[in-house]
PDB file of N, CA and C in Angstrom:
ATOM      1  N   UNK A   1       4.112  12.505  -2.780  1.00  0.00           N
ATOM      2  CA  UNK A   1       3.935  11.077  -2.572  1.00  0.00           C
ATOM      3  C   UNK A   1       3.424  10.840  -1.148  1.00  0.00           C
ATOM      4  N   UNK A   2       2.512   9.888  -1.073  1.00  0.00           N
ATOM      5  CA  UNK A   2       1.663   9.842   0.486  1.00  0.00           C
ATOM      6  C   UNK A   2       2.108   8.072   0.911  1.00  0.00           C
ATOM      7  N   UNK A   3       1.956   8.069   1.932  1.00  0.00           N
ATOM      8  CA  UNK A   3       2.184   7.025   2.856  1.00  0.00           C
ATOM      9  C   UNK A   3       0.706   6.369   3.409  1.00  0.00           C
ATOM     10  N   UNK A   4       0.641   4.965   3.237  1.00  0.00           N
ATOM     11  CA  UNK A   4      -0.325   4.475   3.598  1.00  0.00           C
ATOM     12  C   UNK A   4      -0.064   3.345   4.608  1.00  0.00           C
ATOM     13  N   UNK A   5      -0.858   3.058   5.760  1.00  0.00           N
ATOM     14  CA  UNK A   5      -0.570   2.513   6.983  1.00  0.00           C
ATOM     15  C   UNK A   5      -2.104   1.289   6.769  1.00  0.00           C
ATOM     16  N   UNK A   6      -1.374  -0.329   6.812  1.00  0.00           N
ATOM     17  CA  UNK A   6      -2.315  -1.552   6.956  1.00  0.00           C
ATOM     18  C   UNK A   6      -2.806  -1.206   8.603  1.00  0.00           C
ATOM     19  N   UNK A   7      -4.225  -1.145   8.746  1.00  0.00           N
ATOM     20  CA  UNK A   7      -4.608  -1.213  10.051  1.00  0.00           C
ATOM     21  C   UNK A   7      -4.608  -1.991  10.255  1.00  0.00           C
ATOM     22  N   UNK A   8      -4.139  -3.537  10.126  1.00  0.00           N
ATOM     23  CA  UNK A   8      -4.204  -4.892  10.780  1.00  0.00           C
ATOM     24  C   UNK A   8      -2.773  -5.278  11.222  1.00  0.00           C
ATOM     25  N   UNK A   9      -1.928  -5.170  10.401  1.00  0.00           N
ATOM     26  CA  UNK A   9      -0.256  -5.132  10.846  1.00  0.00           C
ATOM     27  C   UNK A   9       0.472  -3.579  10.612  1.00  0.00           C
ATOM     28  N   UNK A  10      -0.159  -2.713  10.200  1.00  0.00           N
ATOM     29  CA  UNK A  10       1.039  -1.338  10.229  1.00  0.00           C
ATOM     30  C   UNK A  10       1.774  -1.231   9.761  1.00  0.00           C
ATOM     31  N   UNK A  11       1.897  -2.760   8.440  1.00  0.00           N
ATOM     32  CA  UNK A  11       2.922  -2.383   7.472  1.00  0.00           C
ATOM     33  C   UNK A  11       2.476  -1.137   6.450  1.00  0.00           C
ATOM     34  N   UNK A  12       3.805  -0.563   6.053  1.00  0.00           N
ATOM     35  CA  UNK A  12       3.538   1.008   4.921  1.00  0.00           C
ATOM     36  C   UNK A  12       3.617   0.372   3.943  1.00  0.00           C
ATOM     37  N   UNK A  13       2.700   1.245   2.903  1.00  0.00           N
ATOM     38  CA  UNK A  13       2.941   1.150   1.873  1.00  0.00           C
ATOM     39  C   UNK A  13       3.624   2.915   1.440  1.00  0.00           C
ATOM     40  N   UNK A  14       4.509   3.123   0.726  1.00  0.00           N
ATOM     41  CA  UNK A  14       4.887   4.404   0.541  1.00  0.00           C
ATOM     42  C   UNK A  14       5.020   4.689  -1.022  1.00  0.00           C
ATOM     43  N   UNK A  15       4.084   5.485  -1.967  1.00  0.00           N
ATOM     44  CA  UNK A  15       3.860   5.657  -3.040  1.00  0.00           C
ATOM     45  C   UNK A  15       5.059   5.746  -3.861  1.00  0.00           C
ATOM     46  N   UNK A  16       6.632   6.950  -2.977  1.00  0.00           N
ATOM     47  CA  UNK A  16       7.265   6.465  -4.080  1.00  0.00           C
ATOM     48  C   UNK A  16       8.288   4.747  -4.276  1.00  0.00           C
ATOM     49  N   UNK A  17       8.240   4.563  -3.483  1.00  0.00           N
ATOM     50  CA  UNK A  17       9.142   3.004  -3.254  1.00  0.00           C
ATOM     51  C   UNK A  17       7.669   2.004  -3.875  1.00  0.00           C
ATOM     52  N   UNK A  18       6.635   1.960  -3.607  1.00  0.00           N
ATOM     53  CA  UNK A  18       5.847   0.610  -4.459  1.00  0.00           C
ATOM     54  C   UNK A  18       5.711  -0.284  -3.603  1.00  0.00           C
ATOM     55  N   UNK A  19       5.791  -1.109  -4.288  1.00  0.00           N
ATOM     56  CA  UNK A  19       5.468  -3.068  -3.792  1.00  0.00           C
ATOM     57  C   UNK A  19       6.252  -3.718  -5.219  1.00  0.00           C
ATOM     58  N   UNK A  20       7.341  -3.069  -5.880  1.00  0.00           N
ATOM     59  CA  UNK A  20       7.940  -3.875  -6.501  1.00  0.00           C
ATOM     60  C   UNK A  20       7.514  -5.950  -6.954  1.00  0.00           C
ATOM     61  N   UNK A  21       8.092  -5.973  -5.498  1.00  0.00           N
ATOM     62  CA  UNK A  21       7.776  -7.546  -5.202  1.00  0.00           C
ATOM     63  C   UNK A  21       6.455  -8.210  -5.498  1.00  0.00           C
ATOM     64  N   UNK A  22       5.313  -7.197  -5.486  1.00  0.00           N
ATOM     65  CA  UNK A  22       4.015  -7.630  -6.061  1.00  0.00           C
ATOM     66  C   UNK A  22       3.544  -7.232  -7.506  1.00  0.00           C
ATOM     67  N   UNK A  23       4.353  -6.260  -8.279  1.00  0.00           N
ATOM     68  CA  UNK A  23       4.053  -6.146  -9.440  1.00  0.00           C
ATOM     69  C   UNK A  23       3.665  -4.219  -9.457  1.00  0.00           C
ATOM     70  N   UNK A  24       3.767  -3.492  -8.360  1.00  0.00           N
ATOM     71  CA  UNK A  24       3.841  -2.406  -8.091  1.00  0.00           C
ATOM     72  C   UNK A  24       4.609  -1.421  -8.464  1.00  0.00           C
ATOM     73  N   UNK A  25       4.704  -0.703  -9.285  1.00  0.00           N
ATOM     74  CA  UNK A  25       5.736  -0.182  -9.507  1.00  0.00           C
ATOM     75  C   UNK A  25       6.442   0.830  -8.829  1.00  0.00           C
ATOM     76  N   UNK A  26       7.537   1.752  -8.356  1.00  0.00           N
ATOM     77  CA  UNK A  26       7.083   2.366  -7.749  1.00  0.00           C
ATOM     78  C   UNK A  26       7.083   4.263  -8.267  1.00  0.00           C
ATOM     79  N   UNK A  27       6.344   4.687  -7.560  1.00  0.00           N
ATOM     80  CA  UNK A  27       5.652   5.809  -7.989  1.00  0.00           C
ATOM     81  C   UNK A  27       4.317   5.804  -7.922  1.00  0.00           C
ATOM     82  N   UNK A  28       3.775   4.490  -7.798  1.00  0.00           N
ATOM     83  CA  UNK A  28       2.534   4.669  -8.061  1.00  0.00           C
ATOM     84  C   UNK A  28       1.629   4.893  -7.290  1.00  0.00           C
ATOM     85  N   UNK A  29       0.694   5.669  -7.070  1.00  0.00           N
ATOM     86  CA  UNK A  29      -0.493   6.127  -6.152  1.00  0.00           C
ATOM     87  C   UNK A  29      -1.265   5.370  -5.875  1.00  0.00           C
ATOM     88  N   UNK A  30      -1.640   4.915  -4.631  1.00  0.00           N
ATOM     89  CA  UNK A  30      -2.059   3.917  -3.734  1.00  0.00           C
ATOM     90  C   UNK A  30      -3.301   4.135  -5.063  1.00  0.00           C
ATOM     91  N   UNK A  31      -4.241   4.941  -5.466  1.00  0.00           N
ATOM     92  CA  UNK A  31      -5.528   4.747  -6.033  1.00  0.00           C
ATOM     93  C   UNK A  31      -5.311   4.108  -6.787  1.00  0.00           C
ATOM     94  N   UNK A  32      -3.859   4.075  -7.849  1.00  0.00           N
ATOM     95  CA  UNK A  32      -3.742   3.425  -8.711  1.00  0.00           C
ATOM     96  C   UNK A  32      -3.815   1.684  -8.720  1.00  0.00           C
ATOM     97  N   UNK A  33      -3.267   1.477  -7.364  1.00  0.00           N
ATOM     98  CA  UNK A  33      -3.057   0.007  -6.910  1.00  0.00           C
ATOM     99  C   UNK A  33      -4.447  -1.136  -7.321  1.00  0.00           C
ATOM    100  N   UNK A  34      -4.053  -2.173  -8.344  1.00  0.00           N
ATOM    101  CA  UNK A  34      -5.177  -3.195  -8.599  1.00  0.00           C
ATOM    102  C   UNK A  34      -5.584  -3.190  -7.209  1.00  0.00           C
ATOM    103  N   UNK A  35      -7.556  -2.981  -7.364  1.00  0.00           N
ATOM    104  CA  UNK A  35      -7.910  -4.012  -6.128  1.00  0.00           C
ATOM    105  C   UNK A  35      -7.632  -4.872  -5.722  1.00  0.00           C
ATOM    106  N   UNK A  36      -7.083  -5.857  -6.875  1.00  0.00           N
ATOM    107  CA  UNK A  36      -7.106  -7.576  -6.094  1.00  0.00           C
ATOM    108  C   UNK A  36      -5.828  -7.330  -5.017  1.00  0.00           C
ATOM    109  N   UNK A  37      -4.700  -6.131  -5.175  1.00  0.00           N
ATOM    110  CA  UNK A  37      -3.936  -5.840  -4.224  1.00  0.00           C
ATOM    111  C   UNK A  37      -3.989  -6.449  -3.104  1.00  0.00           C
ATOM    112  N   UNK A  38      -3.089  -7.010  -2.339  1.00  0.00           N
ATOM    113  CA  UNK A  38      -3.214  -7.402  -0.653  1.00  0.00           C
ATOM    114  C   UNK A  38      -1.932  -6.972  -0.298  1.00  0.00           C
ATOM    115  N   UNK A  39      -1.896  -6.406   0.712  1.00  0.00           N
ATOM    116  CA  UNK A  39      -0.870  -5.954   2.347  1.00  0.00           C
ATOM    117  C   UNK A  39      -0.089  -7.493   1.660  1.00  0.00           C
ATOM    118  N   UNK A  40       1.398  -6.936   1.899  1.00  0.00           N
ATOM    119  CA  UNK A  40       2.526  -8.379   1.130  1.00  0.00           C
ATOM    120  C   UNK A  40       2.840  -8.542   2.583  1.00  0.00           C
ATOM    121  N   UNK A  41       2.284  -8.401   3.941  1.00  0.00           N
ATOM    122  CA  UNK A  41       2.459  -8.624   4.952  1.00  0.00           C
ATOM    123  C   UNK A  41       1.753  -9.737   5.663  1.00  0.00           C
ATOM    124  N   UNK A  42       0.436  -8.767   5.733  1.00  0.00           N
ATOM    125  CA  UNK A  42      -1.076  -9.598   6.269  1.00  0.00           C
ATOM    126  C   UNK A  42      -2.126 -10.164   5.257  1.00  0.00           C
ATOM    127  N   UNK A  43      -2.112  -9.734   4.281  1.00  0.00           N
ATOM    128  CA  UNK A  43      -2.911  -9.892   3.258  1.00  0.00           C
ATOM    129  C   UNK A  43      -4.362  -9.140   3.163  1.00  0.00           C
ATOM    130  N   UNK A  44      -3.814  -7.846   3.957  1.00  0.00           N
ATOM    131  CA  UNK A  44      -5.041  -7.418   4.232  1.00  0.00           C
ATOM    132  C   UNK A  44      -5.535  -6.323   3.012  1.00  0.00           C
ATOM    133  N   UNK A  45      -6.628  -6.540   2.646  1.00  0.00           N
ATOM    134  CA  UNK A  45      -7.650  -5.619   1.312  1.00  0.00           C
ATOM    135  C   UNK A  45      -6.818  -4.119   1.317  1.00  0.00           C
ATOM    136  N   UNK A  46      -7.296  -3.783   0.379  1.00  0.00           N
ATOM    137  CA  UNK A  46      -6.815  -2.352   0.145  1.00  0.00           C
ATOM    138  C   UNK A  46      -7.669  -0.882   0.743  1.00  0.00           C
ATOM    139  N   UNK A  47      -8.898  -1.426   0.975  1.00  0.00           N
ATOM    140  CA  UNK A  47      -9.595  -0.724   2.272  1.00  0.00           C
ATOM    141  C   UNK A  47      -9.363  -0.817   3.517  1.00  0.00           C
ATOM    142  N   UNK A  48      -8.438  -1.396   3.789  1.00  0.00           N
ATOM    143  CA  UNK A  48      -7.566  -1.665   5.451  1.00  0.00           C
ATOM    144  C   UNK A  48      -6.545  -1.064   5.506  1.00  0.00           C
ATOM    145  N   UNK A  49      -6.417  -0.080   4.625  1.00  0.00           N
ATOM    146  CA  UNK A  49      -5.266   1.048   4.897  1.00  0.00           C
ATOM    147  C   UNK A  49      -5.717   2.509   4.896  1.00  0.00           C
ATOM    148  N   UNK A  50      -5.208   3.086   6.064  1.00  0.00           N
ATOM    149  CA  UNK A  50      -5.218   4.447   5.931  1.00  0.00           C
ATOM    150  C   UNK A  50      -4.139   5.648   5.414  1.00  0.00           C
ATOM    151  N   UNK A  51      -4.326   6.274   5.035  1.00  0.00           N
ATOM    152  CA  UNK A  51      -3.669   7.379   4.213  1.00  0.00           C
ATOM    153  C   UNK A  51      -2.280   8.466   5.901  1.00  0.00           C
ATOM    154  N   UNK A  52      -1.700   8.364   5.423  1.00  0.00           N
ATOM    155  CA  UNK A  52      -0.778   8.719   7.341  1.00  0.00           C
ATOM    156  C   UNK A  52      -0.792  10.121   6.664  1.00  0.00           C
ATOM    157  N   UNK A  53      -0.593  10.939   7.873  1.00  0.00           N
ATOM    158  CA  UNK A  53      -0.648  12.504   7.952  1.00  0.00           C
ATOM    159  C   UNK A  53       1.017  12.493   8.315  1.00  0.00           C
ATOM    160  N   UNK A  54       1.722  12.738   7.397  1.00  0.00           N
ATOM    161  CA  UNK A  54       3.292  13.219   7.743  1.00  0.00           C
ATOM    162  C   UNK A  54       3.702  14.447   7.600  1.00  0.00           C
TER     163      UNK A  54
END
């Protein structure tokens, strides 16, 4: 499971926990994530995140 970092606020998204709260389930792989997806932070696109090296 990989960790993804909003470059506008730095909120994570972390594949196995989700976005519940947006309809995310969790487990699911950031690729999997609907485009219309937005950061439940900033609202930032799903191309405004980078993939974190842990």
């Amino acid at each position: 499971m990989a960790r993804w970092q909003c470059t506008v606020c730095g909120w994570i998204y972390d594949e196995k926990d989700g976005d519940p709260d947006n309809g995310v389930k969790p487990g699911t792989p950031f690729e999997k994530i609907p485009d219309t997806w937005v950061c439940p932070v900033c609202g930032a696109t799903k191309d405004q995140f980078n993939k974190m090296n842990d």
